[in-house]
PDB file of N, CA and C in Angstrom:
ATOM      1  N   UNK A   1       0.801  -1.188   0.000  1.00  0.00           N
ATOM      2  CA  UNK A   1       0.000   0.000   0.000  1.00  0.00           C
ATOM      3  C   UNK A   1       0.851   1.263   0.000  1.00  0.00           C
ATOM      4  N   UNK A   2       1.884   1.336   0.709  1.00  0.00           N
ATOM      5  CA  UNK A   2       2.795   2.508   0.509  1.00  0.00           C
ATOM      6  C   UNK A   2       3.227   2.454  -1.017  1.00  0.00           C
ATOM      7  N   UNK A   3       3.358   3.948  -1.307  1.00  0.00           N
ATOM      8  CA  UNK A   3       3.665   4.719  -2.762  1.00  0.00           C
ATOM      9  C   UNK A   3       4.513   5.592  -2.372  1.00  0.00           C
ATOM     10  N   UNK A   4       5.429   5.253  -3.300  1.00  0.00           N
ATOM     11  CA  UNK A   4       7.070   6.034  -3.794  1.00  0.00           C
ATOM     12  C   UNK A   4       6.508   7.398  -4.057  1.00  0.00           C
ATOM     13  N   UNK A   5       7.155   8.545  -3.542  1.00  0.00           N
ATOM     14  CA  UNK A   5       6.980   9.739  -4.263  1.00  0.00           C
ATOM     15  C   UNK A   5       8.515  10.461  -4.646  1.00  0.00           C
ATOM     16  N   UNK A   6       8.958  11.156  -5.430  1.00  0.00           N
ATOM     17  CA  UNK A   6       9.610  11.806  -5.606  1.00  0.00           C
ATOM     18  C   UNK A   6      10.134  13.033  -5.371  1.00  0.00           C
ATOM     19  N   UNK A   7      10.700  13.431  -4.022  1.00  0.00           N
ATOM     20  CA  UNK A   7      10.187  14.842  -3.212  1.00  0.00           C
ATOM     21  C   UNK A   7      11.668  15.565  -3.402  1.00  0.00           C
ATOM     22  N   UNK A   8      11.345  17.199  -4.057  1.00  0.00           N
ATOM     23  CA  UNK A   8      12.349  17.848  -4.328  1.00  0.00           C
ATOM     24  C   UNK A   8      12.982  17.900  -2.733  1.00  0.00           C
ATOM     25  N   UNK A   9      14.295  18.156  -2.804  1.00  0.00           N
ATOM     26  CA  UNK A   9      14.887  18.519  -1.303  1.00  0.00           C
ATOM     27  C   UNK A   9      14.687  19.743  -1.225  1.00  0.00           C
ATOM     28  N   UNK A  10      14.345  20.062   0.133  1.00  0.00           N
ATOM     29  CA  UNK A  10      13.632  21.471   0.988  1.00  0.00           C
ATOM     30  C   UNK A  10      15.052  22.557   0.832  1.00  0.00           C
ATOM     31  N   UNK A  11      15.156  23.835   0.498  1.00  0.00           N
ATOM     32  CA  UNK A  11      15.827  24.564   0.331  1.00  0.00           C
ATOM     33  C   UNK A  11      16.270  24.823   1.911  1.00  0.00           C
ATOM     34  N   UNK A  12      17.773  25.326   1.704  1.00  0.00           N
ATOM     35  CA  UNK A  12      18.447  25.116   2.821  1.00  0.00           C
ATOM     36  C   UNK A  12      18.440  26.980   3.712  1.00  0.00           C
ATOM     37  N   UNK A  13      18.733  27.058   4.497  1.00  0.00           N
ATOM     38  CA  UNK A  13      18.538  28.501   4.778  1.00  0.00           C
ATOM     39  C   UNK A  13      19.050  29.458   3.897  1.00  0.00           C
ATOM     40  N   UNK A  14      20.539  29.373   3.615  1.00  0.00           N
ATOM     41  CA  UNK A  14      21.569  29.663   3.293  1.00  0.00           C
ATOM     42  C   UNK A  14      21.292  30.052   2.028  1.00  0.00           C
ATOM     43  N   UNK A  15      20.058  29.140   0.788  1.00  0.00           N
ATOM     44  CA  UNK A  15      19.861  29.096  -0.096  1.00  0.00           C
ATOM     45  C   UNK A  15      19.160  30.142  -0.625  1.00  0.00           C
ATOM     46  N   UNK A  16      18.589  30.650  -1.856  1.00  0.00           N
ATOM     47  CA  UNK A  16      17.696  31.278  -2.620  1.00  0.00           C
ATOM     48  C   UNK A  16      16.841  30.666  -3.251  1.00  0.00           C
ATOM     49  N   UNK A  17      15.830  30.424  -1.774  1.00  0.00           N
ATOM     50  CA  UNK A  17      14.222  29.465  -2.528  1.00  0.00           C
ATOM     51  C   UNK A  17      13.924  29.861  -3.805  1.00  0.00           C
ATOM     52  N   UNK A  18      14.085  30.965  -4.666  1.00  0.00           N
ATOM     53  CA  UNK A  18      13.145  30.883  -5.565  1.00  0.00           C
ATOM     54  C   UNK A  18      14.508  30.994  -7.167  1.00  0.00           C
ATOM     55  N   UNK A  19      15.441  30.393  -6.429  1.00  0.00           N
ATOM     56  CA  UNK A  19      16.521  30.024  -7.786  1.00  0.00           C
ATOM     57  C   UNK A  19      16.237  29.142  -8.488  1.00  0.00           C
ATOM     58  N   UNK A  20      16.051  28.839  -9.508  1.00  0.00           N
ATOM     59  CA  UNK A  20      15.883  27.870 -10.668  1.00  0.00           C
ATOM     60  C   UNK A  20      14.144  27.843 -10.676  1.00  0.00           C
ATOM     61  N   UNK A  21      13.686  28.636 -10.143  1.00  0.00           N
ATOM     62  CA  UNK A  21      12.276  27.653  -9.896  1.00  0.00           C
ATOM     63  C   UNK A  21      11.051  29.021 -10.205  1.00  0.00           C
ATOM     64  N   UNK A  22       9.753  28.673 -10.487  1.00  0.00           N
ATOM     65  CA  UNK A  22       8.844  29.708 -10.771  1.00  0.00           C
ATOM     66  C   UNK A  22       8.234  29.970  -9.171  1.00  0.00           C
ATOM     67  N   UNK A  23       7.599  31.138  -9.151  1.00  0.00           N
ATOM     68  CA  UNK A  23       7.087  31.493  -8.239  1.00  0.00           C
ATOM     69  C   UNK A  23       5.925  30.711  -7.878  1.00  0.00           C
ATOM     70  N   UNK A  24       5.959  29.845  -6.875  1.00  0.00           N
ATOM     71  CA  UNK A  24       5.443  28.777  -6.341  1.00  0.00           C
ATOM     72  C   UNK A  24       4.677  29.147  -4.657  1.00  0.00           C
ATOM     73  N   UNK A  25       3.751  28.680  -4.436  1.00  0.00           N
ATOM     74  CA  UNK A  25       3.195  28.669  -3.345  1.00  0.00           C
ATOM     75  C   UNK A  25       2.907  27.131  -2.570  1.00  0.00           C
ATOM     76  N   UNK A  26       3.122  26.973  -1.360  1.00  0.00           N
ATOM     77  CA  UNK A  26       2.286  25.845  -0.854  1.00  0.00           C
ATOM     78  C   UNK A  26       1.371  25.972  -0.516  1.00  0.00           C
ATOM     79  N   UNK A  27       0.744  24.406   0.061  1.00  0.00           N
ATOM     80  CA  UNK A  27      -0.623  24.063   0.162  1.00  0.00           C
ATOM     81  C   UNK A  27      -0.902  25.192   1.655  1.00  0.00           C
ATOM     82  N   UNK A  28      -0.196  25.257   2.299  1.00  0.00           N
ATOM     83  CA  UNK A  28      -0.321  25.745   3.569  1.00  0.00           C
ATOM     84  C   UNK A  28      -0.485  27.357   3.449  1.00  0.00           C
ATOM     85  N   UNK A  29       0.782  27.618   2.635  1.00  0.00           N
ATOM     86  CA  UNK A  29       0.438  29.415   2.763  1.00  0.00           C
ATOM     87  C   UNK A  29      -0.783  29.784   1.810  1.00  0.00           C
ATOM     88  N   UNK A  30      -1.173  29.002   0.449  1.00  0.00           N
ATOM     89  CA  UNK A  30      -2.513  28.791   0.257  1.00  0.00           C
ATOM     90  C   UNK A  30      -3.478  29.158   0.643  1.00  0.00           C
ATOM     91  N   UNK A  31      -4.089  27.668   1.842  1.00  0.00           N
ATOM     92  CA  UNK A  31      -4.582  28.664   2.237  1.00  0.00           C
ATOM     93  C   UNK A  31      -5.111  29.236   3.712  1.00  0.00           C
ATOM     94  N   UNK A  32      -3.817  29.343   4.214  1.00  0.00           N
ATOM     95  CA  UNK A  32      -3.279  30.678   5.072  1.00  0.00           C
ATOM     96  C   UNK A  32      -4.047  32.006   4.487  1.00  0.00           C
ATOM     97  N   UNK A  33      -3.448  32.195   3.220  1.00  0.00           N
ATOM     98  CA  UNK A  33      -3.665  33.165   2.581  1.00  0.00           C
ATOM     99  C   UNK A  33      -5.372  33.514   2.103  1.00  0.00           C
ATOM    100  N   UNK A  34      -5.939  31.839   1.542  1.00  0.00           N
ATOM    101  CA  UNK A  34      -7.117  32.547   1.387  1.00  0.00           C
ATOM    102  C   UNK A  34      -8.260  32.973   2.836  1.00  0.00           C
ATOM    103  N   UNK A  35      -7.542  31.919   3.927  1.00  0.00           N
ATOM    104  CA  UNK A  35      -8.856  31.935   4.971  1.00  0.00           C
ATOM    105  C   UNK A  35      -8.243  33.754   5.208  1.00  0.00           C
ATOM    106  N   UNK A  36      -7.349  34.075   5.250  1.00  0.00           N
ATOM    107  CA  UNK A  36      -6.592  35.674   5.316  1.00  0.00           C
ATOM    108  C   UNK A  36      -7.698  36.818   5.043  1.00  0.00           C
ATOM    109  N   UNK A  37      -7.854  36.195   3.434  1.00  0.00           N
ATOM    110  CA  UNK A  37      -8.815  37.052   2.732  1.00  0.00           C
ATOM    111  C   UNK A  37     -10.161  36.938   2.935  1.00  0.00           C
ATOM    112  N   UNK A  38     -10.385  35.786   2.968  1.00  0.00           N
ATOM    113  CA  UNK A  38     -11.869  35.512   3.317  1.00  0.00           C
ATOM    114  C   UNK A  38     -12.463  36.105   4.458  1.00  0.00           C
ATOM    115  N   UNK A  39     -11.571  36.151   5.618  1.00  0.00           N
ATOM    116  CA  UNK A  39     -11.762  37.046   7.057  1.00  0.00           C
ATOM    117  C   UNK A  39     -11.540  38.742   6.401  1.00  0.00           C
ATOM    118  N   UNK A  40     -10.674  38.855   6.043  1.00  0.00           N
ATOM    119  CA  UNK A  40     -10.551  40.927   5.279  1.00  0.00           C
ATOM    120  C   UNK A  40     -12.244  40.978   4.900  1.00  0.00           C
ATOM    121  N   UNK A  41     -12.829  40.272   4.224  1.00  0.00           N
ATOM    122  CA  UNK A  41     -13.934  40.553   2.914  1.00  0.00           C
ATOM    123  C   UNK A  41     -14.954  40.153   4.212  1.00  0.00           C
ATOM    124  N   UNK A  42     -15.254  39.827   4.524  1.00  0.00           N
ATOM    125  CA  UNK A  42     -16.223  39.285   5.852  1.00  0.00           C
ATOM    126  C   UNK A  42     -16.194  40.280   6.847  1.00  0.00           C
ATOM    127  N   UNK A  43     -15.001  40.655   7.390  1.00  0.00           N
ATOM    128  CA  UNK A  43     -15.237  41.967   8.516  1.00  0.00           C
ATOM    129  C   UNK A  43     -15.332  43.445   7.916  1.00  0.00           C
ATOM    130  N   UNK A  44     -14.423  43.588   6.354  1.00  0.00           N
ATOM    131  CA  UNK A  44     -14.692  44.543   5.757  1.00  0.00           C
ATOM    132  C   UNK A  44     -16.780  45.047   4.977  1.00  0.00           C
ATOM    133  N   UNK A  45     -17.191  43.851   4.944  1.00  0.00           N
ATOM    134  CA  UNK A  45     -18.537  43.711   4.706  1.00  0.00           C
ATOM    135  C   UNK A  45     -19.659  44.255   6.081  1.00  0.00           C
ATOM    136  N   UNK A  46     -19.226  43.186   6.930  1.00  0.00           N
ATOM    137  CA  UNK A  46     -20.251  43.562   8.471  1.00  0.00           C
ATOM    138  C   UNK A  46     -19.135  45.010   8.836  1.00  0.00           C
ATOM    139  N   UNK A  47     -18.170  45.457   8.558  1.00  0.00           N
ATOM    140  CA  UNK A  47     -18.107  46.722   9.369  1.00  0.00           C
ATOM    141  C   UNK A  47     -18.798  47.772   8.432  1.00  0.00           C
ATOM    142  N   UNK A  48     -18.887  47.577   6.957  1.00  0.00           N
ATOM    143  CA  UNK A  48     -19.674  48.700   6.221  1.00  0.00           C
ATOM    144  C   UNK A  48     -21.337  48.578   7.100  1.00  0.00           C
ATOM    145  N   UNK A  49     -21.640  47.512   7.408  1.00  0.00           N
ATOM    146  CA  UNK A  49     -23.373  47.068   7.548  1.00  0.00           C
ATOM    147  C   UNK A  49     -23.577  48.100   8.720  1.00  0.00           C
ATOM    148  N   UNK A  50     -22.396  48.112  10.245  1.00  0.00           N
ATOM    149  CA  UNK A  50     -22.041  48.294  11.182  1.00  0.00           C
ATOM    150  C   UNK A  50     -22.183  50.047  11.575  1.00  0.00           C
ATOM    151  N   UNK A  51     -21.582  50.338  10.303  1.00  0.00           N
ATOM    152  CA  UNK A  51     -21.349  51.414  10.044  1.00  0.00           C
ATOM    153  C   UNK A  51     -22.480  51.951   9.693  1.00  0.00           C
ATOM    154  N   UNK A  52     -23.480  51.084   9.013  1.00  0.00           N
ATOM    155  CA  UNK A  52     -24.753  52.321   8.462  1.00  0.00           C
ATOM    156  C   UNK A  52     -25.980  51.762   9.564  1.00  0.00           C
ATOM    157  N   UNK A  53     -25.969  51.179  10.247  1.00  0.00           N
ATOM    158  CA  UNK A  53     -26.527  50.674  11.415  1.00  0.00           C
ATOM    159  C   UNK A  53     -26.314  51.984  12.780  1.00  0.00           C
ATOM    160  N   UNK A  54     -25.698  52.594  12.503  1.00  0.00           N
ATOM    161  CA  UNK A  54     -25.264  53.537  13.131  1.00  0.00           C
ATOM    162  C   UNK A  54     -25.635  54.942  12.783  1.00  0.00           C
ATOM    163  N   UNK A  55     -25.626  55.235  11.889  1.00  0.00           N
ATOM    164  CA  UNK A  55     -26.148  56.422  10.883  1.00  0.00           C
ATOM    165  C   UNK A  55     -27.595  56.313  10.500  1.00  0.00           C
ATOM    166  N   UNK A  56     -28.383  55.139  10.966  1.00  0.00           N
ATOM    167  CA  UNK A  56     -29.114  54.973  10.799  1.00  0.00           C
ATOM    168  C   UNK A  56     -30.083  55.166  12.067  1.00  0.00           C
ATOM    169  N   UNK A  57     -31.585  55.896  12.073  1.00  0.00           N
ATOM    170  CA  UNK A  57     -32.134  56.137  13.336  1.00  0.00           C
ATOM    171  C   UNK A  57     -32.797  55.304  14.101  1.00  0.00           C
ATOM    172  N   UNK A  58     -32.834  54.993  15.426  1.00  0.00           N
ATOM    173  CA  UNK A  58     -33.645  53.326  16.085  1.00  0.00           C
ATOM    174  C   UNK A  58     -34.954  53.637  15.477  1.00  0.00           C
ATOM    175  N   UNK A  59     -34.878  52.222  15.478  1.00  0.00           N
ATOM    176  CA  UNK A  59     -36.609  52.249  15.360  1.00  0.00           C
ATOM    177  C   UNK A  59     -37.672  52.632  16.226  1.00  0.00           C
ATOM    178  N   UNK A  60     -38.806  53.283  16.208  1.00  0.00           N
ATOM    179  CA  UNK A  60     -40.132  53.636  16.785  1.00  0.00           C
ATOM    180  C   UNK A  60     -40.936  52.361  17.321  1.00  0.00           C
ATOM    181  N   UNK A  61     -41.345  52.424  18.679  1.00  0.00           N
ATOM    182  CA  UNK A  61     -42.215  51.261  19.031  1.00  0.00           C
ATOM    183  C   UNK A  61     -43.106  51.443  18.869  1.00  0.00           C
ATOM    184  N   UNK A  62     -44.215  52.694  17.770  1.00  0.00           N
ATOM    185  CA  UNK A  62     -45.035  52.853  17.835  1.00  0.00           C
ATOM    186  C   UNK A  62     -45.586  53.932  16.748  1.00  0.00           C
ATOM    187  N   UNK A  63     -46.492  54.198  16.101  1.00  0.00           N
ATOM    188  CA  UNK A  63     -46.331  54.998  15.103  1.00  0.00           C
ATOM    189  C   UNK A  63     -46.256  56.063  15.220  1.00  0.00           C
ATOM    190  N   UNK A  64     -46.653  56.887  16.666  1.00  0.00           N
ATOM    191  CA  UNK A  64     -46.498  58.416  16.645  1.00  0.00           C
ATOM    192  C   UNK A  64     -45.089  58.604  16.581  1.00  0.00           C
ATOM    193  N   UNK A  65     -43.701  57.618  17.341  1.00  0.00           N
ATOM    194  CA  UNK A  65     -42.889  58.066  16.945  1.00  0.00           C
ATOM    195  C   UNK A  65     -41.880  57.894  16.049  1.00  0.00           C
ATOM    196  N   UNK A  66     -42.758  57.451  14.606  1.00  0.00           N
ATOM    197  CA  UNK A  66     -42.013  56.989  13.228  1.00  0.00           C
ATOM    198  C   UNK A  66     -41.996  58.386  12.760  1.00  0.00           C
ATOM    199  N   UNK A  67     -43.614  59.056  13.299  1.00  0.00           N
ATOM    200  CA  UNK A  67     -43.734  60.262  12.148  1.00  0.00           C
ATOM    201  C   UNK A  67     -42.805  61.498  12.152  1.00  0.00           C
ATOM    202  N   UNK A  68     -42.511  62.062  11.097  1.00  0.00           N
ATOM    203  CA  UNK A  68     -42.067  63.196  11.121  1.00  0.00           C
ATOM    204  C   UNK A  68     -42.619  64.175  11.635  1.00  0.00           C
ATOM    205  N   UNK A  69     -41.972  64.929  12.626  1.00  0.00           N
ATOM    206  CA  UNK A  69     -42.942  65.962  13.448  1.00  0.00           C
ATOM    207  C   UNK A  69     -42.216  67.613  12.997  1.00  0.00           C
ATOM    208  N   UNK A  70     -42.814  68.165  13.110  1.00  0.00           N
ATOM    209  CA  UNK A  70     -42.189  70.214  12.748  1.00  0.00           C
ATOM    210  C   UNK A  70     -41.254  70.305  13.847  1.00  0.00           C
ATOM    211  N   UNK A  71     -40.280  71.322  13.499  1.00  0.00           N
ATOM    212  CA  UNK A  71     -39.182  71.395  13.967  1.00  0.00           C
ATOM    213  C   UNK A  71     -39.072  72.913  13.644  1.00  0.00           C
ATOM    214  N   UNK A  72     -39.207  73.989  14.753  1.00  0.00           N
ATOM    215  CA  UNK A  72     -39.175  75.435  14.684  1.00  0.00           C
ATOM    216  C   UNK A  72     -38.525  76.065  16.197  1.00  0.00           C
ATOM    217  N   UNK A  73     -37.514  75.306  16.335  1.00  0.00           N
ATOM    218  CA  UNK A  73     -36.772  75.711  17.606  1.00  0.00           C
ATOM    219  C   UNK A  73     -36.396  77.472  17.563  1.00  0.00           C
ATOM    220  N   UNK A  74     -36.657  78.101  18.214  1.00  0.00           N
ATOM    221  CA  UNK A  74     -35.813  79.380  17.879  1.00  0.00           C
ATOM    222  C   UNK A  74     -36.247  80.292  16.729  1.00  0.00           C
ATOM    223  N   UNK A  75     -37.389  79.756  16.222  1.00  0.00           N
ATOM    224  CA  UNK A  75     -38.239  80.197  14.875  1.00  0.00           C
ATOM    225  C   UNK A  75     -39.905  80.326  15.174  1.00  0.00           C
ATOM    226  N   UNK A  76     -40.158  80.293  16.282  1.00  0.00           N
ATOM    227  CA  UNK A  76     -41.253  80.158  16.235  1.00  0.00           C
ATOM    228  C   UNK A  76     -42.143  81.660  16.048  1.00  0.00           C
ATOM    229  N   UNK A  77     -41.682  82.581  16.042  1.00  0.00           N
ATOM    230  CA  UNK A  77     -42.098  83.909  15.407  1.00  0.00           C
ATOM    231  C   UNK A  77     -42.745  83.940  13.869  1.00  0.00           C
ATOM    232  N   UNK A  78     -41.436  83.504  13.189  1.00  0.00           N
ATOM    233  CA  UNK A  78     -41.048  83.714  12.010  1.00  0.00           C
ATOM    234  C   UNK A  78     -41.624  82.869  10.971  1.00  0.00           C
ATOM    235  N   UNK A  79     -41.641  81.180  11.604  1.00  0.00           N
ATOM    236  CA  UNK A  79     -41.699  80.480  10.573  1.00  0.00           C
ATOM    237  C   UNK A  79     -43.750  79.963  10.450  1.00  0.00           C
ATOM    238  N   UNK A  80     -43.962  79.945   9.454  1.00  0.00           N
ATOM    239  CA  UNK A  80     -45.192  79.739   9.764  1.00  0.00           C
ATOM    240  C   UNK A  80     -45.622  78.321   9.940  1.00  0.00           C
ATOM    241  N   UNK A  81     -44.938  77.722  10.698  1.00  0.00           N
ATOM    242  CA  UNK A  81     -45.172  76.622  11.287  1.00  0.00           C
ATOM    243  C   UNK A  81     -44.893  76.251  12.930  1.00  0.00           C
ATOM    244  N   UNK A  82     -44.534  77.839  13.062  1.00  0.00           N
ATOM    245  CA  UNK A  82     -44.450  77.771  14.199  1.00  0.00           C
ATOM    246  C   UNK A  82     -45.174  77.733  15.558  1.00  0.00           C
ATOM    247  N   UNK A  83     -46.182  76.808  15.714  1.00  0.00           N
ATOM    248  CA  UNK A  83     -47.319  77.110  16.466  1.00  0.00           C
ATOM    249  C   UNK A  83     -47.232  75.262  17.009  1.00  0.00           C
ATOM    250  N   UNK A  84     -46.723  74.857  15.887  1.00  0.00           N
ATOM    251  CA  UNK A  84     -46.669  73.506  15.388  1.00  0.00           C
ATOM    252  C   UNK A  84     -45.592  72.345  15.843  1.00  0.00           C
ATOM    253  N   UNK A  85     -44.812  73.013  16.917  1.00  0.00           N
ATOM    254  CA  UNK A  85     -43.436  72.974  17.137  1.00  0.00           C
ATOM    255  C   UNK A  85     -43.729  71.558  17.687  1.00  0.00           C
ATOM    256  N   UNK A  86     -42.857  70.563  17.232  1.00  0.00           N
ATOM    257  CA  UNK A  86     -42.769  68.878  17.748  1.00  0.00           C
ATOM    258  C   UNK A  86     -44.439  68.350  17.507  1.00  0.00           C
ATOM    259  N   UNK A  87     -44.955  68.639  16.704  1.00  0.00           N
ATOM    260  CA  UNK A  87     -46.231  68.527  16.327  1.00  0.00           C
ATOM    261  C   UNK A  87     -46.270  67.542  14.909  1.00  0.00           C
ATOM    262  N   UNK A  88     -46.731  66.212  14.761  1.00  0.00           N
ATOM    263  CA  UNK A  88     -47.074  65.442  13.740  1.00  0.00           C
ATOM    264  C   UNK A  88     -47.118  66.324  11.955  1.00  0.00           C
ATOM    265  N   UNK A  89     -46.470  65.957  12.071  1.00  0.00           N
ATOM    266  CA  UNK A  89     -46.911  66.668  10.405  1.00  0.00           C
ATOM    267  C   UNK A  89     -47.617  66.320   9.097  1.00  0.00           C
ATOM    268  N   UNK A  90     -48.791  67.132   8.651  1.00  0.00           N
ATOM    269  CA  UNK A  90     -49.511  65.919   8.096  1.00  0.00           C
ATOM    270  C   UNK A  90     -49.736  66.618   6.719  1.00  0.00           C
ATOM    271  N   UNK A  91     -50.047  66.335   5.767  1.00  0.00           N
ATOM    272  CA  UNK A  91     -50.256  66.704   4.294  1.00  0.00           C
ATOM    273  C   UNK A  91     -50.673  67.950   3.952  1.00  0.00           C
ATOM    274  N   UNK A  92     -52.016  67.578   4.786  1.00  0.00           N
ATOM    275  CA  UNK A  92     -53.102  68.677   4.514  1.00  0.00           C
ATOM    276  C   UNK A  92     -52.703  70.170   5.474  1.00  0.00           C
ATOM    277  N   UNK A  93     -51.363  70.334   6.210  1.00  0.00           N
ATOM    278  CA  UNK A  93     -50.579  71.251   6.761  1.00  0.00           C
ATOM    279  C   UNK A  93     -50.118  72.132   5.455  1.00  0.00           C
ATOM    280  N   UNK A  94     -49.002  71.522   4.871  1.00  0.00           N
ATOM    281  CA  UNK A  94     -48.718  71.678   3.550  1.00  0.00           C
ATOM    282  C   UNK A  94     -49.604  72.255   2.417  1.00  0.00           C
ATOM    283  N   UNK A  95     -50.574  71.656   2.274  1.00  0.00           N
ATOM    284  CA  UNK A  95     -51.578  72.223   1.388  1.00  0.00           C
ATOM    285  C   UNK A  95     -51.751  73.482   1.635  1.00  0.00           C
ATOM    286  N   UNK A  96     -52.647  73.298   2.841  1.00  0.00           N
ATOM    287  CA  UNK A  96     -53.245  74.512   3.225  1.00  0.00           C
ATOM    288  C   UNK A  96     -52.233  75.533   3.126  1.00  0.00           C
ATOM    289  N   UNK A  97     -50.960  75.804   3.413  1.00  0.00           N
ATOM    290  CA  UNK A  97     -50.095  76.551   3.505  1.00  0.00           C
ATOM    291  C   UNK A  97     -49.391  77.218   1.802  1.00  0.00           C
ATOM    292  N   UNK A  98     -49.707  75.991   1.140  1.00  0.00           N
ATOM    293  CA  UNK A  98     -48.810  76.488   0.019  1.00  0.00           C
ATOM    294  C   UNK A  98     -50.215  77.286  -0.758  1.00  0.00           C
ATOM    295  N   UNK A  99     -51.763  77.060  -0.677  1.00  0.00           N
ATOM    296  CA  UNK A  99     -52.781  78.016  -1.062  1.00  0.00           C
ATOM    297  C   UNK A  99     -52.087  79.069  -0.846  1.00  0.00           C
ATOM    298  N   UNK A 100     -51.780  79.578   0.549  1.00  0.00           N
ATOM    299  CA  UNK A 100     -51.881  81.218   0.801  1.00  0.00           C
ATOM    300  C   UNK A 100     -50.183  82.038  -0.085  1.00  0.00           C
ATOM    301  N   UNK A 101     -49.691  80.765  -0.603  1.00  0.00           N
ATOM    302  CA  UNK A 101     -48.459  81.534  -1.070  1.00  0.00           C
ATOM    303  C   UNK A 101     -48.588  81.961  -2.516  1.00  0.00           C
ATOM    304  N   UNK A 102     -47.782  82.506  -2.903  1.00  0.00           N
ATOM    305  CA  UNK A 102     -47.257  82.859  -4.171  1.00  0.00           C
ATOM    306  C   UNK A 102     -47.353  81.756  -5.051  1.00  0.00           C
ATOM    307  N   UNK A 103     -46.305  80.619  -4.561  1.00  0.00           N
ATOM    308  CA  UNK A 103     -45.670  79.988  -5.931  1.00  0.00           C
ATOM    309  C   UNK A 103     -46.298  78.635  -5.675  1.00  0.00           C
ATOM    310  N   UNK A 104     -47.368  78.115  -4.681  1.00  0.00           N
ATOM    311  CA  UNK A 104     -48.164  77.253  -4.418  1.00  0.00           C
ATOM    312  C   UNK A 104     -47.283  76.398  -3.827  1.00  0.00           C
ATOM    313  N   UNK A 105     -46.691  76.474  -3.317  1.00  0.00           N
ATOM    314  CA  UNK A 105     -45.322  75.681  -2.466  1.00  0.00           C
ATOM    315  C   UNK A 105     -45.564  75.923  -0.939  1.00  0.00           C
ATOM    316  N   UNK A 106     -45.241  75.224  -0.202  1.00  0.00           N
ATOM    317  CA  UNK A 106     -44.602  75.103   0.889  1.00  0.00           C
ATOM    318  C   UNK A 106     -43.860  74.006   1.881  1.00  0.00           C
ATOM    319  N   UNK A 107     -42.816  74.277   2.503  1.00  0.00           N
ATOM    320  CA  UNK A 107     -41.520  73.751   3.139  1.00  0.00           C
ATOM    321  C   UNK A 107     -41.798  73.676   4.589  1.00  0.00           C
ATOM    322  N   UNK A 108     -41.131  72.811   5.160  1.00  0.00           N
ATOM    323  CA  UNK A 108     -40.919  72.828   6.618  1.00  0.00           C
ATOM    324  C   UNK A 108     -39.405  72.630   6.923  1.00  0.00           C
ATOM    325  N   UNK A 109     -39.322  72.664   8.398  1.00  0.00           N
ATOM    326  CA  UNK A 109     -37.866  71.775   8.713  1.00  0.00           C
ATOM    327  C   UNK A 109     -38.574  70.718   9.570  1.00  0.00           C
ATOM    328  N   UNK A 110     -38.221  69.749   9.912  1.00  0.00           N
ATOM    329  CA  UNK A 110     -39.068  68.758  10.924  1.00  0.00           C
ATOM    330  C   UNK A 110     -37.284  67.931  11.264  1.00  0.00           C
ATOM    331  N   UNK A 111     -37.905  66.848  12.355  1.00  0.00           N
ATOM    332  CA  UNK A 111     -37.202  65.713  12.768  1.00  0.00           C
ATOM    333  C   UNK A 111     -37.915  64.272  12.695  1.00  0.00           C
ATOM    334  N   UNK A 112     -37.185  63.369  12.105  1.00  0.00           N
ATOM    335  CA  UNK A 112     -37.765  61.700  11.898  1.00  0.00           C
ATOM    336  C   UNK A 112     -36.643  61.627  12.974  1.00  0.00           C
ATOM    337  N   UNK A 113     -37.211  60.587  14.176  1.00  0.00           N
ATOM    338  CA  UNK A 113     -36.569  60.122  15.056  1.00  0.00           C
ATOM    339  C   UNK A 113     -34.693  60.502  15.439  1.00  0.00           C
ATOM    340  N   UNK A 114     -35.235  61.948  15.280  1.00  0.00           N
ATOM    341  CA  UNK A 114     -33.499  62.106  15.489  1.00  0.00           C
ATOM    342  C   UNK A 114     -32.886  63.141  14.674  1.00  0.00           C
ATOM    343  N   UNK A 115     -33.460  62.886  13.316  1.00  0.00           N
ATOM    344  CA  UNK A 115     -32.601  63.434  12.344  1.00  0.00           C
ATOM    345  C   UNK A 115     -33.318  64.177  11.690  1.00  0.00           C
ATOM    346  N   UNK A 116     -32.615  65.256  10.902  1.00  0.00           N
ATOM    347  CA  UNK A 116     -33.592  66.531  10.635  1.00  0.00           C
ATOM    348  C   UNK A 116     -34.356  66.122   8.981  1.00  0.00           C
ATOM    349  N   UNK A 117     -34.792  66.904   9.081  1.00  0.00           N
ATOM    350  CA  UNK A 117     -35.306  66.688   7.572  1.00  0.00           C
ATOM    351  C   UNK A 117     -36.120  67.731   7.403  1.00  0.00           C
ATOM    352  N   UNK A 118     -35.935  68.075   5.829  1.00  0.00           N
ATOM    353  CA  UNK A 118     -36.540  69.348   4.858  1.00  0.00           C
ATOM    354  C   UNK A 118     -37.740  68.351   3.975  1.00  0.00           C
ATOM    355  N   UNK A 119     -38.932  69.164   4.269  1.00  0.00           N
ATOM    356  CA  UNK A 119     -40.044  68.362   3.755  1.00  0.00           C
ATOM    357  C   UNK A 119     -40.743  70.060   2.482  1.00  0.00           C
ATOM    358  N   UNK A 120     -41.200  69.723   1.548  1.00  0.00           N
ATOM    359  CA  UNK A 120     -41.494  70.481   1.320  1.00  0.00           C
ATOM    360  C   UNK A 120     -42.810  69.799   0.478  1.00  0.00           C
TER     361      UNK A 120
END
């Protein structure tokens, strides 16, 4: 059952592994090398996910606080939504508001759980 193999002799310290010979890899640094990469591409993946998991706002246990609410800190004179301040914001706000204008438009500033947002 034993089989003859023919095994080059192992380069000596002293030597220049890659004299006479093509650029060669073993089975081991192989794959050394790929489980290497396979871990880079795997933590480089979950740290992008990680990353927008973060930038991203928690979730609401409930729907009042999914909605976007008006946001007139320090404006409440001025802005005509200011009456409205941390107040649900709803369509027919908008409407009604862009009737009394000029260019049939109207804008807010508000906050979705955190983060600001321009609604117009």
């Amino acid at each position: 059952m034993a089989r003859e193999y023919n095994l080059k002799p192992a380069p000596r310290a002293g030597e220049d592994a890659s004299a006479g010979t093509s650029a060669t890899i073993n089975r081991r640094q192989f794959l050394r090398y790929g489980f290497n990469t396979a871990t880079g591409v795997l933590a480089a993946s979950l740290g992008v996910l990680g990353f927008a998991a973060i930038l991203l706002p928690p979730g609401g246990s409930n729907e009042g606080e999914l909605a976007v609410k008006f946001w007139a800190k320090g404006r409440e004179d001025e802005a005509w939504y200011g009456a409205k301040h941390e107040q649900v914001m709803t369509r027919q706000d908008f409407v009604d508001e862009a009737a009394k204008s000029n260019t049939g438009t109207s804008g807010a500033a508000g906050i979705w759980n955190g983060v600001p947002v321009v609604v117009t």
